[in-house]
PDB file of N, CA and C in Angstrom:
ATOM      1  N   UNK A   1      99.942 103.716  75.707  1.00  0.00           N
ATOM      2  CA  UNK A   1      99.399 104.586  76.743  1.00  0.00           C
ATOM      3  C   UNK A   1      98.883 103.719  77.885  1.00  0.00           C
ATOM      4  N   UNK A   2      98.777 103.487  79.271  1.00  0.00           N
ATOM      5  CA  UNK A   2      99.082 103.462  80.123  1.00  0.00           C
ATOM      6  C   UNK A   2      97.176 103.448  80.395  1.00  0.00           C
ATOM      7  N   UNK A   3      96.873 102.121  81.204  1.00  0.00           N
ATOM      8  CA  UNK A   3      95.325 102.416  81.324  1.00  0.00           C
ATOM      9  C   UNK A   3      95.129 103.126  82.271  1.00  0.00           C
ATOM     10  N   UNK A   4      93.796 103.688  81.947  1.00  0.00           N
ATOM     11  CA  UNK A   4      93.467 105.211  82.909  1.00  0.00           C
ATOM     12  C   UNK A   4      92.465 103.985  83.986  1.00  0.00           C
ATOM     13  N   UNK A   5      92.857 104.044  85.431  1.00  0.00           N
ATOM     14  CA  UNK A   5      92.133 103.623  86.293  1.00  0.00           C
ATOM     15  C   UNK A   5      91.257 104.715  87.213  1.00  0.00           C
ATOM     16  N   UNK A   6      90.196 103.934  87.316  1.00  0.00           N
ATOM     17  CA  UNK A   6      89.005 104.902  88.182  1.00  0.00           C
ATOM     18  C   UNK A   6      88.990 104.771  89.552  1.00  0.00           C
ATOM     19  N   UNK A   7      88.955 105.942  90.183  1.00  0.00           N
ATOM     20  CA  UNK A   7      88.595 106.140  91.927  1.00  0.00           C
ATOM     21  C   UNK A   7      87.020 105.410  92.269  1.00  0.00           C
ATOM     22  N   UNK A   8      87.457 104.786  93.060  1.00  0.00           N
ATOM     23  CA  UNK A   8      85.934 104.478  93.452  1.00  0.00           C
ATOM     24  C   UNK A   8      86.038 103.928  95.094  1.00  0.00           C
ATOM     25  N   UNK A   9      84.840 104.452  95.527  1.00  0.00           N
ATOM     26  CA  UNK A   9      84.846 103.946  96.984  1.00  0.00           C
ATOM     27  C   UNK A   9      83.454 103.140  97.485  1.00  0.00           C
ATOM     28  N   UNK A  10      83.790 101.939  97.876  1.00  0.00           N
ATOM     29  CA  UNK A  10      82.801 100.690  98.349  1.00  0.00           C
ATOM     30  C   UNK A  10      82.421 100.930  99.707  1.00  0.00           C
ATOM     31  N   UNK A  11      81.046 101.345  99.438  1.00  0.00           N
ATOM     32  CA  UNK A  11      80.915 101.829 101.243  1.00  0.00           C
ATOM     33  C   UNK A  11      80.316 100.244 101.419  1.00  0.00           C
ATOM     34  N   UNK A  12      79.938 100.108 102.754  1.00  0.00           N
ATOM     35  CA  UNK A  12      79.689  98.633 103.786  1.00  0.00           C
ATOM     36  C   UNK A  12      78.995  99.740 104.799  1.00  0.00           C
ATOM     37  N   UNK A  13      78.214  98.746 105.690  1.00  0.00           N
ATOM     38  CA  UNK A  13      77.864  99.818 106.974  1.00  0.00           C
ATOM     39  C   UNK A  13      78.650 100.664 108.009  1.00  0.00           C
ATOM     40  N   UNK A  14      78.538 101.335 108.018  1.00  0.00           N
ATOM     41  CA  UNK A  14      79.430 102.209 108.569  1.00  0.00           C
ATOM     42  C   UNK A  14      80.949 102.380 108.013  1.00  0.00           C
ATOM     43  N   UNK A  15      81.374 101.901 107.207  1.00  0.00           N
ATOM     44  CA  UNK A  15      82.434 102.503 106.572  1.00  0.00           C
ATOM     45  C   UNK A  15      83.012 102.617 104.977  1.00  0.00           C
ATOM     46  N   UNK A  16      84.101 102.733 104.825  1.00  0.00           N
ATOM     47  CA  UNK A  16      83.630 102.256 102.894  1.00  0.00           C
ATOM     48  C   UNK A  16      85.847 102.350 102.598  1.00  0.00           C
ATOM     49  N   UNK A  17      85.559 101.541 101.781  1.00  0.00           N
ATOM     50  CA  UNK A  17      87.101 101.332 101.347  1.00  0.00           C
ATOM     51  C   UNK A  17      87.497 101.753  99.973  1.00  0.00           C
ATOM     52  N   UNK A  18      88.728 102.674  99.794  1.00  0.00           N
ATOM     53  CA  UNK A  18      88.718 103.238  98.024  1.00  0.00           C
ATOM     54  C   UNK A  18      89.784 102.241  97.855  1.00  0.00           C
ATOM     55  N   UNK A  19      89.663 102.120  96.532  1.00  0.00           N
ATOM     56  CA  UNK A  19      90.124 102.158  95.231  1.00  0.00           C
ATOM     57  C   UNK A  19      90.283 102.490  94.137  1.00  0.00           C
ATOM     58  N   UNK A  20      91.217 102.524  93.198  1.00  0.00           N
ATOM     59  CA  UNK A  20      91.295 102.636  92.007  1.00  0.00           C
ATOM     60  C   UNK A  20      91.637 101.572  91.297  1.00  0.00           C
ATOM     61  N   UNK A  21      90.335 101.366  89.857  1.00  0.00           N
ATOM     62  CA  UNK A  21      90.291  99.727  89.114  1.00  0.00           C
ATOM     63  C   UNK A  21      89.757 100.284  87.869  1.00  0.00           C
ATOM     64  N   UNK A  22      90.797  99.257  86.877  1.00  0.00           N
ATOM     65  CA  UNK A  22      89.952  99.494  85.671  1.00  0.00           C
ATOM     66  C   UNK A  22      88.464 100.052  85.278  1.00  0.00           C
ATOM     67  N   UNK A  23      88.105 100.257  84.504  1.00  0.00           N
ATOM     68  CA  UNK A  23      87.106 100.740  83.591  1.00  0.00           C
ATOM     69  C   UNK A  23      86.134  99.017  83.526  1.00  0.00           C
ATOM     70  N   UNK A  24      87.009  98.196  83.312  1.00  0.00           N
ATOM     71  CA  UNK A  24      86.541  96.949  83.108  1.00  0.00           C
ATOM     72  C   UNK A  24      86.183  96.082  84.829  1.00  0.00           C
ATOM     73  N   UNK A  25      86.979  96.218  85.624  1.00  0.00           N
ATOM     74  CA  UNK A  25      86.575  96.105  86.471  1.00  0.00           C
ATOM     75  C   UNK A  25      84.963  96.518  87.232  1.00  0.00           C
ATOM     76  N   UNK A  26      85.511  97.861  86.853  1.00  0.00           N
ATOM     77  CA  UNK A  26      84.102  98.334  87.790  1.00  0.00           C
ATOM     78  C   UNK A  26      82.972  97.727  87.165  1.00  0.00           C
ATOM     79  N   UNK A  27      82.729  97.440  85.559  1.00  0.00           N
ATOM     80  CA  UNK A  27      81.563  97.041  85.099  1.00  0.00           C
ATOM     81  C   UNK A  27      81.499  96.036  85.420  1.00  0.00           C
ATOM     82  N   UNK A  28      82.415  94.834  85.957  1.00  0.00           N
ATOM     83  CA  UNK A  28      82.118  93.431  86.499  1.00  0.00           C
ATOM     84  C   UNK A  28      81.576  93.769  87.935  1.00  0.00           C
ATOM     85  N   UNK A  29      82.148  94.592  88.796  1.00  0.00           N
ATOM     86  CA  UNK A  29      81.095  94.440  90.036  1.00  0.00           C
ATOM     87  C   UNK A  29      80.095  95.338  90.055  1.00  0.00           C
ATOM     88  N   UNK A  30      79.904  96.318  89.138  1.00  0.00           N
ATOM     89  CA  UNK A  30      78.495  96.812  88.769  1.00  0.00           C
ATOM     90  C   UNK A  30      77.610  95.789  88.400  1.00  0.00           C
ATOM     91  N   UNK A  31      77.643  94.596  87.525  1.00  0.00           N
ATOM     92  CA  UNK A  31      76.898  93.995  86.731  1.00  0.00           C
ATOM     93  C   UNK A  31      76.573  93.094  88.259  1.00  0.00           C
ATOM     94  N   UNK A  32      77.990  92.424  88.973  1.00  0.00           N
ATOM     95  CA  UNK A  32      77.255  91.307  90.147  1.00  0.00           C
ATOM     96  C   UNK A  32      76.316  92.082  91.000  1.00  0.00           C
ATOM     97  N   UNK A  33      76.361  93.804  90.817  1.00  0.00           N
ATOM     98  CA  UNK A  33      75.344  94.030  92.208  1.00  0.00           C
ATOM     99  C   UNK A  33      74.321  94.172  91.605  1.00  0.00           C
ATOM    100  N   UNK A  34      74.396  95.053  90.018  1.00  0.00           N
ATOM    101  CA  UNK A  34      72.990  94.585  89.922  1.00  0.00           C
ATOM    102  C   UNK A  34      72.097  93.928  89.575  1.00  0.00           C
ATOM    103  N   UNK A  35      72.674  92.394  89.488  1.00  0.00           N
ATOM    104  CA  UNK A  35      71.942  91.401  88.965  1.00  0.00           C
ATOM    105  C   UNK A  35      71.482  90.440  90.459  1.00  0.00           C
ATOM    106  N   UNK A  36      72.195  91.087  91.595  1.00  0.00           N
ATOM    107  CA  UNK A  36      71.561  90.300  92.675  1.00  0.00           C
ATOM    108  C   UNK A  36      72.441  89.542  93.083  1.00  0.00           C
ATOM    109  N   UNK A  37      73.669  89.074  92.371  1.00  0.00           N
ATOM    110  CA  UNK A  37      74.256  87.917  93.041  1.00  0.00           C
ATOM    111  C   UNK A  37      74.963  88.256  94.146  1.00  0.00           C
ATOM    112  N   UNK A  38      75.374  86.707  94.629  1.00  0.00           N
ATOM    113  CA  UNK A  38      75.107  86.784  96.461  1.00  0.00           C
ATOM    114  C   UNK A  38      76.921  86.011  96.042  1.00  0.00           C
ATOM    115  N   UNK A  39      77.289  86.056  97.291  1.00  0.00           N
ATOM    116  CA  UNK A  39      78.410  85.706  97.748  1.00  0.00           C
ATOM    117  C   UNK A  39      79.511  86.227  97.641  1.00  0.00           C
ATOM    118  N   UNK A  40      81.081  85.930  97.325  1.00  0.00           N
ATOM    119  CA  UNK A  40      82.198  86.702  97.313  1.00  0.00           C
ATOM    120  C   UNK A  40      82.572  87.437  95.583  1.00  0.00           C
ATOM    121  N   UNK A  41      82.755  88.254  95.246  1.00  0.00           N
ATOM    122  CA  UNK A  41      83.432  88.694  94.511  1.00  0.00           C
ATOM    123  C   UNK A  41      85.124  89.452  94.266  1.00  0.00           C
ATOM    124  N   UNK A  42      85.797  89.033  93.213  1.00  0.00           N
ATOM    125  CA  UNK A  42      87.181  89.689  93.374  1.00  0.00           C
ATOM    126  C   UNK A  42      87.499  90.456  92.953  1.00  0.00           C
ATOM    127  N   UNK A  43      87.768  91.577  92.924  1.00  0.00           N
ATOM    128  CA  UNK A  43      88.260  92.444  92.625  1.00  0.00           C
ATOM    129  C   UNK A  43      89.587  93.070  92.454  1.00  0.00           C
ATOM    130  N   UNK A  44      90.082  93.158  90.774  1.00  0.00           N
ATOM    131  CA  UNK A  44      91.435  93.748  90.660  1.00  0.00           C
ATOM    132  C   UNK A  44      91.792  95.067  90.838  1.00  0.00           C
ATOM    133  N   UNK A  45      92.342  95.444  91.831  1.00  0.00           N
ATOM    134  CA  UNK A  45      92.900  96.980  92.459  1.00  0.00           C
ATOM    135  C   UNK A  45      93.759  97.137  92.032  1.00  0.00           C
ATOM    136  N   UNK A  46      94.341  98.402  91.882  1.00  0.00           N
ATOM    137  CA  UNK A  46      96.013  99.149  91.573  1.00  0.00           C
ATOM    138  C   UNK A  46      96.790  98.514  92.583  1.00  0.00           C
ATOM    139  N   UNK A  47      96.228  98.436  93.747  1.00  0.00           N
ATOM    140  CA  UNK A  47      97.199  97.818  94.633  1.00  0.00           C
ATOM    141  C   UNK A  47      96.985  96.898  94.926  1.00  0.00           C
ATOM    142  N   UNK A  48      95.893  95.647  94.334  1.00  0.00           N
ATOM    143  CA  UNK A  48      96.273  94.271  94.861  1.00  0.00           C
ATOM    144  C   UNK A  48      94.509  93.662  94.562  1.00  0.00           C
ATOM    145  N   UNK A  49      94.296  92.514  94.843  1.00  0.00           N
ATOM    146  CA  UNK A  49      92.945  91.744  94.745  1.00  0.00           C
ATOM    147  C   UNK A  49      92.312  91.996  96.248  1.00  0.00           C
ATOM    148  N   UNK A  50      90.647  92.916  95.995  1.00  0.00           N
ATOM    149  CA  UNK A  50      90.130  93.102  97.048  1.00  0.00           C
ATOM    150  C   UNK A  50      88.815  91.766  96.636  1.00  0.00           C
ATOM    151  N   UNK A  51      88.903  91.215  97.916  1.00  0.00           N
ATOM    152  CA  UNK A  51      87.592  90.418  97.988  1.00  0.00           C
ATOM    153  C   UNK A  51      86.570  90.693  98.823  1.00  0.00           C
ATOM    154  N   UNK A  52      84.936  90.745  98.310  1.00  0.00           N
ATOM    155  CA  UNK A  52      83.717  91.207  98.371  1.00  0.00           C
ATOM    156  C   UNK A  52      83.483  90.768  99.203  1.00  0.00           C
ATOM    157  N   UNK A  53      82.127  91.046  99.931  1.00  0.00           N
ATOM    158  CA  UNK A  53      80.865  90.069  99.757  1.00  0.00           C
ATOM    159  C   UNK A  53      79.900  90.763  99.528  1.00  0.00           C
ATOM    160  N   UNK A  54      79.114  90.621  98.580  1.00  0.00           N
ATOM    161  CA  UNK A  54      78.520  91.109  97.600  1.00  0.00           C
ATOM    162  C   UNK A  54      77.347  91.711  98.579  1.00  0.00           C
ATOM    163  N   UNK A  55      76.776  90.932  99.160  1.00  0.00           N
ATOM    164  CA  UNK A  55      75.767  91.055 100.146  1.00  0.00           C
ATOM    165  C   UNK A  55      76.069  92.479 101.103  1.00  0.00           C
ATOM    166  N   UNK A  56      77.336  92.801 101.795  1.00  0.00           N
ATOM    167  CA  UNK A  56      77.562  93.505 102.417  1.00  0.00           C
ATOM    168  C   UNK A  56      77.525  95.183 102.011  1.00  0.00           C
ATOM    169  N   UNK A  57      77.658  95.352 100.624  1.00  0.00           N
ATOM    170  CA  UNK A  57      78.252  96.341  99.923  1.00  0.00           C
ATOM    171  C   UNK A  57      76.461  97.393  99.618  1.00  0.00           C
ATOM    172  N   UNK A  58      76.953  98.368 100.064  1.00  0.00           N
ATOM    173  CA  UNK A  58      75.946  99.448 100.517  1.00  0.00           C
ATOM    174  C   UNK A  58      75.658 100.545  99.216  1.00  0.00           C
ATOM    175  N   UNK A  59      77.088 100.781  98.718  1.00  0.00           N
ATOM    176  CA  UNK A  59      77.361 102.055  97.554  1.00  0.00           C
ATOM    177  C   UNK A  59      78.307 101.621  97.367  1.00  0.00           C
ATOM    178  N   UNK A  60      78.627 102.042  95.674  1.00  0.00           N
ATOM    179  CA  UNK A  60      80.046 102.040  95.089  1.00  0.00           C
ATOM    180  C   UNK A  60      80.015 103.862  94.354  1.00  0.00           C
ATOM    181  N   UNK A  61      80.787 104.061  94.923  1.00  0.00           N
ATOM    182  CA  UNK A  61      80.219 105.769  94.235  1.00  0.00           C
ATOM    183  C   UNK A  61      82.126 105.949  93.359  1.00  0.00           C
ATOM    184  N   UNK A  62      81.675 106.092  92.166  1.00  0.00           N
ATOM    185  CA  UNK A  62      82.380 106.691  91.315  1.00  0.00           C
ATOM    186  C   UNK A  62      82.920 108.247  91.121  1.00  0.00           C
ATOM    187  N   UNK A  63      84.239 108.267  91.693  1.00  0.00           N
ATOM    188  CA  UNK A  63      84.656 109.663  91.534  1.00  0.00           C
ATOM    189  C   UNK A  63      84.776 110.545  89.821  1.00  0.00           C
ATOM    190  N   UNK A  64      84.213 111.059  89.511  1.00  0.00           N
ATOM    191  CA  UNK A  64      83.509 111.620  88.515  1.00  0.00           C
ATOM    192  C   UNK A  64      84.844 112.464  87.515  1.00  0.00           C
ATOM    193  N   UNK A  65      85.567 113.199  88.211  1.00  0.00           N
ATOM    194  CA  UNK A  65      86.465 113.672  87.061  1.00  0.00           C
ATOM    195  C   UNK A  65      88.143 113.639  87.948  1.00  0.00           C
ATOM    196  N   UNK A  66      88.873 114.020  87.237  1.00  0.00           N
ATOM    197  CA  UNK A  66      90.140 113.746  87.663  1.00  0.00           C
ATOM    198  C   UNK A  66      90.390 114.776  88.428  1.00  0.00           C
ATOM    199  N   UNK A  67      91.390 114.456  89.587  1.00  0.00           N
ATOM    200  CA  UNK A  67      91.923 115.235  91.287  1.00  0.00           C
ATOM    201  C   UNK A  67      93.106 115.839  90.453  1.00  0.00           C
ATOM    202  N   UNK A  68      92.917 117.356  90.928  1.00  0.00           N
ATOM    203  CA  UNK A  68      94.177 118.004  90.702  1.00  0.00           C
ATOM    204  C   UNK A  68      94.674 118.911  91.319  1.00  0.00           C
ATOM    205  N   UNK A  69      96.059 118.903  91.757  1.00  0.00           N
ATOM    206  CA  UNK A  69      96.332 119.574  92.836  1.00  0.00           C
ATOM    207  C   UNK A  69      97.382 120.865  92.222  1.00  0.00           C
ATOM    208  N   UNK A  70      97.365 122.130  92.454  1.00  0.00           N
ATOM    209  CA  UNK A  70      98.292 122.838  92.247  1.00  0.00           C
ATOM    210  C   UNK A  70      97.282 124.118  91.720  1.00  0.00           C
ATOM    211  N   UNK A  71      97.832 125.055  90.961  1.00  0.00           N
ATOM    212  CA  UNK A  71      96.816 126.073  89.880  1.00  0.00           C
ATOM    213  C   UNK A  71      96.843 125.420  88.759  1.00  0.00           C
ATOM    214  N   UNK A  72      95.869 126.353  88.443  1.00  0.00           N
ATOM    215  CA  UNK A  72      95.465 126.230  87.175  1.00  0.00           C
ATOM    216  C   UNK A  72      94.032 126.416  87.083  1.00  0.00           C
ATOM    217  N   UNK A  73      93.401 126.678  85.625  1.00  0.00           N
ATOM    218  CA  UNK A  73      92.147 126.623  84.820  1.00  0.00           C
ATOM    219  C   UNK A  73      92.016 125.495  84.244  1.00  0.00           C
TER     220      UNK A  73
END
């Protein structure tokens, strides 16, 4: 089965950039913001390595349940 990757969007001042990243990911740049550390971090995306700076990063807000488009219950 096929890993389930999470939506998430990195706001900065005035703007914010999405992605979707592992489960494991997000807990590595959860853990650098909230332990304080300073400088660049990398990040593995669905579509490629985003690099930080840790310092800059405002919110990471986690999209909460899965997008679905069409009908249904």
């Amino acid at each position: 089965m096929p890993e389930v990757k999470q939506r998430i969007s990195i706001g900065f001042h005035g703007q914010a950039l999405a992605a979707r990243v592992s489960p494991e990911q997000l807990a590595t740049l959860r853990t650098a913001l909230e332990s304080g550390a300073q400088g660049w971090h990398e990040l593995e995306a669905e579509d490629g390595t985003i690099v930080l700076d840790l310092a800059k990063v405002v919110f990471v807000q986690v999209d909460a349940g899965d997008q679905r488009v069409g009908f249904g219950a």
